[in-house]
C-alpha atoms as a PDB file:
ATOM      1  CA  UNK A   1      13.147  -2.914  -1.629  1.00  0.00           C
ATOM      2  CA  UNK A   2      14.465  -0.738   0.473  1.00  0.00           C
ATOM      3  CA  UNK A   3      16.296   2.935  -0.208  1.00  0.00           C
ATOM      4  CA  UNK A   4      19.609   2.581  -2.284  1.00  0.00           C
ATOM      5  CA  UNK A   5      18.541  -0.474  -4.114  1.00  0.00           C
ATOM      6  CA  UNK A   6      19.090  -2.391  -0.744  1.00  0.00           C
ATOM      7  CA  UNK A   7      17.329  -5.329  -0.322  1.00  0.00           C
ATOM      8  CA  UNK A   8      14.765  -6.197   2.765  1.00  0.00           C
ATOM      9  CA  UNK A   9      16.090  -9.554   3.199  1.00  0.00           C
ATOM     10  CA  UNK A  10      19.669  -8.455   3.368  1.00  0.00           C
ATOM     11  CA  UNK A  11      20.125  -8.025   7.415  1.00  0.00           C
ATOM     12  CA  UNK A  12      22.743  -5.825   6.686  1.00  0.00           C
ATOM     13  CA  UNK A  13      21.081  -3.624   4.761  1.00  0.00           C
ATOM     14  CA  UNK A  14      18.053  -3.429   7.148  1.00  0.00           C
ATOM     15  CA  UNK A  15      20.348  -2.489   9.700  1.00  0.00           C
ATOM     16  CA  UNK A  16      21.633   0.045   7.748  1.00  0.00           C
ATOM     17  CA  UNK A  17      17.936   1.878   7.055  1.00  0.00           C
ATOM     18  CA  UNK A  18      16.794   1.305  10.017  1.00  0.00           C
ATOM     19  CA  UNK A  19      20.003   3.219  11.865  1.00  0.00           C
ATOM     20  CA  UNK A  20      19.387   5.962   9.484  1.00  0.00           C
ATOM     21  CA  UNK A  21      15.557   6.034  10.704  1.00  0.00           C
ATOM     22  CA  UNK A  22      16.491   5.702  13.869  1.00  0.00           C
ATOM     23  CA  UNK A  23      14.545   2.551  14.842  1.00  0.00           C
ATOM     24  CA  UNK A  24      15.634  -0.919  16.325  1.00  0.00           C
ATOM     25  CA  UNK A  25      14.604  -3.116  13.043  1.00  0.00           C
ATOM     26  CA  UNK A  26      12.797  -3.235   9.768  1.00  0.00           C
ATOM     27  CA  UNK A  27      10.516  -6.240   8.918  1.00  0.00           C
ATOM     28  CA  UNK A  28      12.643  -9.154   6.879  1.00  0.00           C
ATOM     29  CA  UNK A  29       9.924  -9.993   4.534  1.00  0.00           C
ATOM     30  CA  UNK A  30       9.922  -7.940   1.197  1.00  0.00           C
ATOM     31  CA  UNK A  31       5.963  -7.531   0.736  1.00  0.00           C
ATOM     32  CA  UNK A  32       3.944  -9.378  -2.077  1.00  0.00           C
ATOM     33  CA  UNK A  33       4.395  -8.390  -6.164  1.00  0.00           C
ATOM     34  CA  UNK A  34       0.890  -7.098  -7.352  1.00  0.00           C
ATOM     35  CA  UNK A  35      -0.168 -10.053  -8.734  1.00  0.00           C
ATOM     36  CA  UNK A  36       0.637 -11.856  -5.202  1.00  0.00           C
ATOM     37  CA  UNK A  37      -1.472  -9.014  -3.339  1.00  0.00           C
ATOM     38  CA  UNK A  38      -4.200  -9.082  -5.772  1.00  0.00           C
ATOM     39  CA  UNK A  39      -4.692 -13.435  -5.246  1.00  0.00           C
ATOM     40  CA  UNK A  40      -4.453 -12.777  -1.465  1.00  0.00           C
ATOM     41  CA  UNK A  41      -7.208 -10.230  -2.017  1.00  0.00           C
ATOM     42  CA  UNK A  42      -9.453 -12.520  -3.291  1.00  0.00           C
ATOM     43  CA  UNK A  43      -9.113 -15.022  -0.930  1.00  0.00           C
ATOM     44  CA  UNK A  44      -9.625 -12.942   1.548  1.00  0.00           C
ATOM     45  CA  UNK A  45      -6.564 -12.600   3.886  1.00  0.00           C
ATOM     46  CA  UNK A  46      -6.185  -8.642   2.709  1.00  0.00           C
ATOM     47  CA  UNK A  47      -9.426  -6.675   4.392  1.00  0.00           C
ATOM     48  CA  UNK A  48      -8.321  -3.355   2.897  1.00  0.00           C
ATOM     49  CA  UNK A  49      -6.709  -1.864   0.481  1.00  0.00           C
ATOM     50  CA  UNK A  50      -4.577   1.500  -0.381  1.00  0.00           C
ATOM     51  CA  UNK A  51      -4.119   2.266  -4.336  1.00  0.00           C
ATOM     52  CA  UNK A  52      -1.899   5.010  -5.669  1.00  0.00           C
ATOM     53  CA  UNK A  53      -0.502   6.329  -8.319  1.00  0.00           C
ATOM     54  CA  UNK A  54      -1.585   3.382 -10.414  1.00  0.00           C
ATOM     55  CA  UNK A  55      -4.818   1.969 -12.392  1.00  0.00           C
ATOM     56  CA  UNK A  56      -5.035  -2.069 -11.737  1.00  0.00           C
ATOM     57  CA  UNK A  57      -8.661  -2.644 -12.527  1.00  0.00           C
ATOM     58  CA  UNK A  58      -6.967  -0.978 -16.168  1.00  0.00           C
ATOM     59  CA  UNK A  59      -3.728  -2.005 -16.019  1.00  0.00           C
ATOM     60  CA  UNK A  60      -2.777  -5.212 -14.833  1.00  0.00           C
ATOM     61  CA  UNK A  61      -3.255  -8.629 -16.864  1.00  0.00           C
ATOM     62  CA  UNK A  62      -6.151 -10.936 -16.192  1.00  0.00           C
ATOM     63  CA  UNK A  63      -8.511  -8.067 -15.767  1.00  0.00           C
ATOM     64  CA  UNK A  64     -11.376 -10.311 -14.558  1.00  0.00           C
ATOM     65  CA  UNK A  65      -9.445 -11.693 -11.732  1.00  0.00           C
ATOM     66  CA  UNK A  66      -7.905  -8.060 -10.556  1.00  0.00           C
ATOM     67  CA  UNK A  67     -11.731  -6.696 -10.692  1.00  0.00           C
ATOM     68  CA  UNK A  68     -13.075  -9.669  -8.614  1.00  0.00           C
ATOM     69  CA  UNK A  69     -10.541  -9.319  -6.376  1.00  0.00           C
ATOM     70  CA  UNK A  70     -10.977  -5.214  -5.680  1.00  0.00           C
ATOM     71  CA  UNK A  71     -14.725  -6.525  -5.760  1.00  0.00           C
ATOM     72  CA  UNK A  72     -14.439  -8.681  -2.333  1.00  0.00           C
ATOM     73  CA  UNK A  73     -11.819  -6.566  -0.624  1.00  0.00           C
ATOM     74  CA  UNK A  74     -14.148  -4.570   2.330  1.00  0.00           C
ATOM     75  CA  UNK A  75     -12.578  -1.589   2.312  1.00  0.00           C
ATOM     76  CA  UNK A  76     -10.561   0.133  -1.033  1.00  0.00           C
ATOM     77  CA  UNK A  77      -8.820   3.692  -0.673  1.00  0.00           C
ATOM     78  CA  UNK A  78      -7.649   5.294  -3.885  1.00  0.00           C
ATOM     79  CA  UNK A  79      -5.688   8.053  -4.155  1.00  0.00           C
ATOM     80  CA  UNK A  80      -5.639   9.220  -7.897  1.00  0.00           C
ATOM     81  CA  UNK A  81      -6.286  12.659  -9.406  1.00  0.00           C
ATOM     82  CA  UNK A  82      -9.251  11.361 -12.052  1.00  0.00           C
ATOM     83  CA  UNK A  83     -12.582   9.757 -10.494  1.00  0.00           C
ATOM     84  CA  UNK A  84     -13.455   8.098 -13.859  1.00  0.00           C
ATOM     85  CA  UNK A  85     -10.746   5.521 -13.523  1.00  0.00           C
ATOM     86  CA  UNK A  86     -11.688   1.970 -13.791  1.00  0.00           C
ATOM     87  CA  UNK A  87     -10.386   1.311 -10.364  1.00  0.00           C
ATOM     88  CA  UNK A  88     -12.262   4.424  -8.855  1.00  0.00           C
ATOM     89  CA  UNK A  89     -15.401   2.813  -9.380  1.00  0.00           C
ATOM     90  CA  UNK A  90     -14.070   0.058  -7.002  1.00  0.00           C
ATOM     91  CA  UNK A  91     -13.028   2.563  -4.224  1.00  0.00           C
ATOM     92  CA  UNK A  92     -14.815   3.099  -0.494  1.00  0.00           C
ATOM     93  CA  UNK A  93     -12.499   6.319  -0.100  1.00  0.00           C
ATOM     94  CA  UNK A  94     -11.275   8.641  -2.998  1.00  0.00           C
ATOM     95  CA  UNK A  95      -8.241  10.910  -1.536  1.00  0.00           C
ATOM     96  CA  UNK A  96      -8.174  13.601  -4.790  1.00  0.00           C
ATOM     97  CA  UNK A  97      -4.229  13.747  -5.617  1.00  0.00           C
ATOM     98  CA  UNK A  98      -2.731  16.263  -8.005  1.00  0.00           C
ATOM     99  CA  UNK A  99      -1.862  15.331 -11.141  1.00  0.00           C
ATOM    100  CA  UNK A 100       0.791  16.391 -13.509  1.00  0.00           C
ATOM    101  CA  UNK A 101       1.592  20.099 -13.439  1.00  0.00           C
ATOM    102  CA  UNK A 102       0.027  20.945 -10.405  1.00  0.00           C
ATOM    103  CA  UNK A 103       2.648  19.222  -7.966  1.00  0.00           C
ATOM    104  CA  UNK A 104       6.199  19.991  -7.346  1.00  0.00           C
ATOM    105  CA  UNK A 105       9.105  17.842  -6.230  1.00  0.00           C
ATOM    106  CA  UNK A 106      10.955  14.819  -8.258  1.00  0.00           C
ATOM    107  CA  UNK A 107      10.073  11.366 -10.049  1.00  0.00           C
ATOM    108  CA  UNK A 108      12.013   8.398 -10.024  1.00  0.00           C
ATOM    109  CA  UNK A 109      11.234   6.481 -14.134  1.00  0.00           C
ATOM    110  CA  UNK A 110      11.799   2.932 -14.250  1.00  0.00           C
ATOM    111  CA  UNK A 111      15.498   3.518 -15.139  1.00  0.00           C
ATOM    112  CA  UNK A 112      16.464   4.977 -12.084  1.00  0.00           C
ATOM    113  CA  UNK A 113      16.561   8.738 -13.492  1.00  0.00           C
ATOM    114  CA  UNK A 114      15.290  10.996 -10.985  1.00  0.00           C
ATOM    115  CA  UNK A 115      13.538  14.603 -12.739  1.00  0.00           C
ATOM    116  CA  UNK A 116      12.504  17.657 -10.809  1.00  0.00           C
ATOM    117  CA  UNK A 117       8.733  18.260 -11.281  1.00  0.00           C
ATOM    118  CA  UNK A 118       7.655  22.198 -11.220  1.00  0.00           C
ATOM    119  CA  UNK A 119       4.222  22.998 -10.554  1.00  0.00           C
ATOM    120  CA  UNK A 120       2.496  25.065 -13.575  1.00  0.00           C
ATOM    121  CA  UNK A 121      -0.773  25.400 -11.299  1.00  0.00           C
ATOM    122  CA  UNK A 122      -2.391  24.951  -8.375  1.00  0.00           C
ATOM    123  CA  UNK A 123      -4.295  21.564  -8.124  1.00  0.00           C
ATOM    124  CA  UNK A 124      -8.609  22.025  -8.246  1.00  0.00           C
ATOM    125  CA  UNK A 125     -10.279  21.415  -5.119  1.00  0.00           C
ATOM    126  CA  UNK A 126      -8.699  19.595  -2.111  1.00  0.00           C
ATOM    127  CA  UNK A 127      -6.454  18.048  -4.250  1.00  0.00           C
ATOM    128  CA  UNK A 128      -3.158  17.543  -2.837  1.00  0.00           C
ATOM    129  CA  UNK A 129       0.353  16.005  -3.386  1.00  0.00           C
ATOM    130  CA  UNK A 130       0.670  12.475  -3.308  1.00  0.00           C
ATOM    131  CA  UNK A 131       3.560  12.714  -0.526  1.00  0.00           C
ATOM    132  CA  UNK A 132       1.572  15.322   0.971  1.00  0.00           C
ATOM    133  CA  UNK A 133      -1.280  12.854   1.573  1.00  0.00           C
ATOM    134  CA  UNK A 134       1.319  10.415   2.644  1.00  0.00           C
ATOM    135  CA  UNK A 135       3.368  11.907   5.190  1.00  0.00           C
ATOM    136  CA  UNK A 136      -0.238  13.262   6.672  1.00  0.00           C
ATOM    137  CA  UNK A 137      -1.868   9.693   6.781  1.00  0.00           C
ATOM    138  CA  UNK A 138       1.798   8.295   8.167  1.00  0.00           C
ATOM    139  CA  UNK A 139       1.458  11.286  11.425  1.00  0.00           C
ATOM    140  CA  UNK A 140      -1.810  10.426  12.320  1.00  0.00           C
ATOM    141  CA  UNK A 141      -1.592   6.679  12.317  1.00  0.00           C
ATOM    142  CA  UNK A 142       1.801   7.100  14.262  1.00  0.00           C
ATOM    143  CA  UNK A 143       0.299   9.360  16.725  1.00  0.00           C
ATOM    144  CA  UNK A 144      -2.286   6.775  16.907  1.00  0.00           C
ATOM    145  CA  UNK A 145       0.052   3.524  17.743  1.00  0.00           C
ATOM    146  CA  UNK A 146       3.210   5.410  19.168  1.00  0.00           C
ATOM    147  CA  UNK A 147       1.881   8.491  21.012  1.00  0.00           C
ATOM    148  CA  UNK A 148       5.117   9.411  22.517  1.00  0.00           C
ATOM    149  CA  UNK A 149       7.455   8.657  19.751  1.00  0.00           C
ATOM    150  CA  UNK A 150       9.669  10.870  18.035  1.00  0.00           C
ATOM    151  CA  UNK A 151       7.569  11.631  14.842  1.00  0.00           C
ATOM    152  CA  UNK A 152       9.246   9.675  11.752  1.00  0.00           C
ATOM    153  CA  UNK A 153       7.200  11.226   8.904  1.00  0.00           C
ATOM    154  CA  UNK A 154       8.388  14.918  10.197  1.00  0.00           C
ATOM    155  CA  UNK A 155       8.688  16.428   6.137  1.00  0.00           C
ATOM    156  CA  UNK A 156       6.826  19.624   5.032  1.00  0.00           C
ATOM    157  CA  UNK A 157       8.022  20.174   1.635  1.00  0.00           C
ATOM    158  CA  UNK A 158       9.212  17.263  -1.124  1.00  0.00           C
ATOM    159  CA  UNK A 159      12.335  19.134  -0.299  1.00  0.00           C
ATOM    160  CA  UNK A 160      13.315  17.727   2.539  1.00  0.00           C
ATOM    161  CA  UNK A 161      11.569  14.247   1.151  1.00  0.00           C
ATOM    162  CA  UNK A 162      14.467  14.261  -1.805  1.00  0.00           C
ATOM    163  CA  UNK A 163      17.247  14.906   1.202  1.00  0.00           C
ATOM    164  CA  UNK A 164      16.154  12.153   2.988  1.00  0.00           C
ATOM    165  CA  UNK A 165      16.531   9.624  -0.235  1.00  0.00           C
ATOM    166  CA  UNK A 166      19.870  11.863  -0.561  1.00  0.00           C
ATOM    167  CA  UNK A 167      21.162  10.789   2.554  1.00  0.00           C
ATOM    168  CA  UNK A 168      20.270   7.060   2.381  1.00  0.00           C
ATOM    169  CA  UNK A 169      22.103   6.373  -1.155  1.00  0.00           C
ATOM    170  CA  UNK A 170      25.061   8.181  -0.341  1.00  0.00           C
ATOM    171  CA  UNK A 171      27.537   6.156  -2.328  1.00  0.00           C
ATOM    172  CA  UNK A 172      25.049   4.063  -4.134  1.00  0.00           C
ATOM    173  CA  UNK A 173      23.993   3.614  -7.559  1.00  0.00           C
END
């Protein structure tokens, strides 16, 4: 999906996005559901992984499959704030997020309501934000492919994050 509950295979709405980015198009294709990415990792047409936010070697049915899978991909990154996960035993890279408490900005629950997150603490270590450690892996791979391009990931607080999302569902549910 896109921003605004717009959907990737709607041309229209790609167009849309992708004037508010400021680039010429947006792939068509709407990415794989987890269980889809999970049988492509075992087979072997995903060579790495990035996990976040989320335990699948816990959470997701058919446990045996979803461990096998993480098993033969080459190269796992997890971003999670606990290393005694069941899918952090699966990981080649561990980026430490903060968890709960100790990270400031808004959530979106699975019923759409967005909640503004205060931070009690600061997180242990070099914990960080999980769109912190987003928007820092999205520079450096874009300085990587597109040198000279106007940076696209240009956000230093969640701040301006939330008035981005702001300005793409303008007039949307």
């Amino acid at each position: 999906y896109l921003p605004g509950h717009r959907d990737a295979a709607n041309p229209q709405h790609r167009q849309e996005v992708g004037d508010y980015w400021g680039v010429d198009s947006l792939p068509a294709n709407p990415g794989l559901s987890a269980i889809e990415l999970f049988e492509q990792l075992q087979n072997g047409t995903i060579k790495a992984l990035w996990i976040a936010c989320t335990n699948p070697a816990q959470s997701l049915p058919d446990q045996n499959r979803i461990r096998q899978a993480l098993e033969t991909c080459p190269f796992v990154v997890l971003q999670e704030a606990f290393k005694t996960t069941e899918t952090a035993r699966y990981a080649d890279l561990l980026l430490p997020a903060a968890s709960w408490g100790e990270k400031e900005g808004t959530v979106t629950n699975s019923e759409r309501r967005i909640s503004n997150v205060r931070k009690a603490i600061q997180p242990p270590g070099e914990a960080r934000s999980d769109w912190a450690i987003t928007v820092d892996f999205a520079q450096r791979l874009q300085k990587r492919l597109q040198p000279d391009a106007p940076a696209l990931f240009d956000f230093a607080t969640p701040k301006a994050l939330f008035d981005e999302f702001k300005g793409l569902t303008v007039g949307r549910d």
